[in-house]
C-alpha atoms as a PDB file:
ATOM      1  CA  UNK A   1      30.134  32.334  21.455  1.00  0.00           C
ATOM      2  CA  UNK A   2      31.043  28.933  20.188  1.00  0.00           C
ATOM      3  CA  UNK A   3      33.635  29.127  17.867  1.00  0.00           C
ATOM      4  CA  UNK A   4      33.270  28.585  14.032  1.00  0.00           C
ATOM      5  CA  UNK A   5      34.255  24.965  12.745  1.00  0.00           C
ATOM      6  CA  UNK A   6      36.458  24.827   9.451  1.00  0.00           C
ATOM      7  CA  UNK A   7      34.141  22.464   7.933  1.00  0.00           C
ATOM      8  CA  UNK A   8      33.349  24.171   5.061  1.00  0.00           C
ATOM      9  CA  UNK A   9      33.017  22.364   1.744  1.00  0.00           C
ATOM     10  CA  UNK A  10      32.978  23.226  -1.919  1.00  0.00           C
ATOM     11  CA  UNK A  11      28.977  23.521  -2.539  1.00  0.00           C
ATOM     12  CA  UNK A  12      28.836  25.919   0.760  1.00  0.00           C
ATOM     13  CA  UNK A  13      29.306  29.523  -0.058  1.00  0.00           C
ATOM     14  CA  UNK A  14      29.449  31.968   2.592  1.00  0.00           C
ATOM     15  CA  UNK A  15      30.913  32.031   6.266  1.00  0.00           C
ATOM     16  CA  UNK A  16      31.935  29.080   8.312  1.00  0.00           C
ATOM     17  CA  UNK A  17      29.587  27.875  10.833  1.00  0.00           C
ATOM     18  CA  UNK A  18      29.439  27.270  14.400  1.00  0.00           C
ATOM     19  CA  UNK A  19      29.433  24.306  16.339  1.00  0.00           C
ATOM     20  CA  UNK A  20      25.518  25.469  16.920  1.00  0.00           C
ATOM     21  CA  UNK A  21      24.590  25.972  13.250  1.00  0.00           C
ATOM     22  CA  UNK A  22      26.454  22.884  12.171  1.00  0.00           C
ATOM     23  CA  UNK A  23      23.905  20.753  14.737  1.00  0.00           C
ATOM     24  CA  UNK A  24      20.856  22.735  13.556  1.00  0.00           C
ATOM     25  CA  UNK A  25      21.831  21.753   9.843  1.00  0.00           C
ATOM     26  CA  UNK A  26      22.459  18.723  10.779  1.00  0.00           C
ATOM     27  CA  UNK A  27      18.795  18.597  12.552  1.00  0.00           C
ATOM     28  CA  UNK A  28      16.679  19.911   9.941  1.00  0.00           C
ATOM     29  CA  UNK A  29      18.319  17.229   7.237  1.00  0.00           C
ATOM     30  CA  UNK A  30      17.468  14.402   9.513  1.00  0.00           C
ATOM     31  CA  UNK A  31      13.723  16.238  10.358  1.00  0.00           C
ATOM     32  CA  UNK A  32      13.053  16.697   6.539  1.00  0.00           C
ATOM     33  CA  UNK A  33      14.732  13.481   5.585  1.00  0.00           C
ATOM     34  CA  UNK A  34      12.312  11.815   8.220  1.00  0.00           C
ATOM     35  CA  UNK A  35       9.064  13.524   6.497  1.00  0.00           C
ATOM     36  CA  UNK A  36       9.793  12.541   3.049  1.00  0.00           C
ATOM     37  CA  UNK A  37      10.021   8.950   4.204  1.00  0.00           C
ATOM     38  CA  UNK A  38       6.894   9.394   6.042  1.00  0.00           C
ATOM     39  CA  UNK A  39       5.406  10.859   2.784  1.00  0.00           C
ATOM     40  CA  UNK A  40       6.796   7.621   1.306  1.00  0.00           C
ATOM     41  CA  UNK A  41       5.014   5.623   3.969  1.00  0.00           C
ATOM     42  CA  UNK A  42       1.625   7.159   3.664  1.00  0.00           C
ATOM     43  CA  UNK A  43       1.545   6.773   0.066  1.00  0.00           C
ATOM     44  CA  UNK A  44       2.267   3.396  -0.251  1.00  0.00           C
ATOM     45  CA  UNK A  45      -0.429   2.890   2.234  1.00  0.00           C
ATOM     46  CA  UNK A  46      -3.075   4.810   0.409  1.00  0.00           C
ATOM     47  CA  UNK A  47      -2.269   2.701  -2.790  1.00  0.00           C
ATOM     48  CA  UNK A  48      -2.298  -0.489  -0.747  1.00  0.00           C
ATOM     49  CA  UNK A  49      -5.735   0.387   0.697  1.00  0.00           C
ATOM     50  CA  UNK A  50      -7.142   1.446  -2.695  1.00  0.00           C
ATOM     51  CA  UNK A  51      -5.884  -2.127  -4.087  1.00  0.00           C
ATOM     52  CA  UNK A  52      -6.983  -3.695  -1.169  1.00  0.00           C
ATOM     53  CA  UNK A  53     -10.373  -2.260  -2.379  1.00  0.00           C
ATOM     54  CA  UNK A  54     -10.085  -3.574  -6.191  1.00  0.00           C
ATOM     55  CA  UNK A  55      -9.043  -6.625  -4.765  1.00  0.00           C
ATOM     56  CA  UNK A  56     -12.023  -7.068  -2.772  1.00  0.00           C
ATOM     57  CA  UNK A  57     -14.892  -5.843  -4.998  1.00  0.00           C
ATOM     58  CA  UNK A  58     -12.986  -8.747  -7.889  1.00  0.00           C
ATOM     59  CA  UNK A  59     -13.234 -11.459  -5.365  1.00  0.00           C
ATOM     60  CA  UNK A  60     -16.963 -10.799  -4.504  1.00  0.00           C
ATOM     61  CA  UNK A  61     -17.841 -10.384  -8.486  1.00  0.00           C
ATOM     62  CA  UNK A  62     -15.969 -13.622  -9.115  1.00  0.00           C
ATOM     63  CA  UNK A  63     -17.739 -15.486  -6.248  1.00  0.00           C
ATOM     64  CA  UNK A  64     -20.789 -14.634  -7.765  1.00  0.00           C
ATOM     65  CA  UNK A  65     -19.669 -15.749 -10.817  1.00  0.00           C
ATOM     66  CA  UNK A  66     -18.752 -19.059  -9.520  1.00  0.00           C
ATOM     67  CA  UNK A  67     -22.203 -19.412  -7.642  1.00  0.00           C
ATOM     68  CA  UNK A  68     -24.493 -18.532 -10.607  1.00  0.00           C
ATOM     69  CA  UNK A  69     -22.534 -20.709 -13.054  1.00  0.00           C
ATOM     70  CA  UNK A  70     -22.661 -23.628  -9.772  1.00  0.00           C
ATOM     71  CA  UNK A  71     -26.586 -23.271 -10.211  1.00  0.00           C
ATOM     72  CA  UNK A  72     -26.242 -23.644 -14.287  1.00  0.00           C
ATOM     73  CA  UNK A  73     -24.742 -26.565 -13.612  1.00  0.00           C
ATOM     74  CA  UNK A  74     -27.142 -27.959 -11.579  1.00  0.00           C
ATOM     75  CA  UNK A  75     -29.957 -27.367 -13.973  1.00  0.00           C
ATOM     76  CA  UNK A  76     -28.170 -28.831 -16.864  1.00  0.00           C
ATOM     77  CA  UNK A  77     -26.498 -31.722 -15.574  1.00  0.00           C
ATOM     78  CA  UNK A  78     -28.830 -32.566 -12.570  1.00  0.00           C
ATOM     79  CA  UNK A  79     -31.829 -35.415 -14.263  1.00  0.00           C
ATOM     80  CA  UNK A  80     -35.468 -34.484 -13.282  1.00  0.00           C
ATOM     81  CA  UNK A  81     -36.504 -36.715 -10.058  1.00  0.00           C
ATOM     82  CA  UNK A  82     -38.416 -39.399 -11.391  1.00  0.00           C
ATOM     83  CA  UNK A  83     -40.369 -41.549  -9.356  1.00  0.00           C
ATOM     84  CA  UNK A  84     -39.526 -45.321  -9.244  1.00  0.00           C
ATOM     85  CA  UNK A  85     -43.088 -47.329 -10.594  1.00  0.00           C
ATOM     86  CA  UNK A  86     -42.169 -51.171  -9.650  1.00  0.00           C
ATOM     87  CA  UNK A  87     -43.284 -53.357 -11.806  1.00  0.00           C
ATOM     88  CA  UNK A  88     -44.388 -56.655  -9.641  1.00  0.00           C
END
C-alpha cells in the first residue's frame, strides 16, 4: 500500500491521501476542467452558427433591397426610347 503523502492543505478535511488518490484527484480536475471548456467551445459555436444565420437571412433581405430599388431607378431616371425622325 502506497504510503500517504503529507500534502494536506487547509480547505481538505479528513485523512491524508495516497500517492494513488492524490493522481486520481488530480485526474478528475483536469477531466472536468477539460469538459467545461468543451462546454465553452460548443456554446460559442452554437451562437456563432445561429449569427451566422441572422447574418445571412440580413444580407439576402438587403440584396433584395438593393435590386428592387436598382429597378426604381431605372424607371425613373432611364428616358423612354424615342425614335430619331431626320429631318432632310
Amino acid at each position: 500500500m502506497p504510503a500517504p503523502t503529507s500534502t494536506t492543505g487547509a480547505a481538505e478535511s479528513g485523512p491524508p491521501r495516497t500517492e494513488l488518490q492524490e493522481l486520481q484527484l488530480k485526474a478528475d480536475q483536469t477531466t472536468d476542467e477539460s469538459l467545461e471548456s468543451t462546454r465553452r467551445m460548443l456554446a460559442l459555436c452554437e451562437e456563432d452558427r445561429a449569427s451566422q444565420g441572422n447574418c445571412s437571412r440580413d444580407l439576402t433581405r438587403k440584396v433584395n433591397d438593393v435590386q428592387s430599388n436598382t429597378n426604381a431607378m431605372h424607371i425613373v431616371f432611364d428616358p423612354p426610347i424615342r425614335w430619331a425622325t431626320s429631318v432632310y
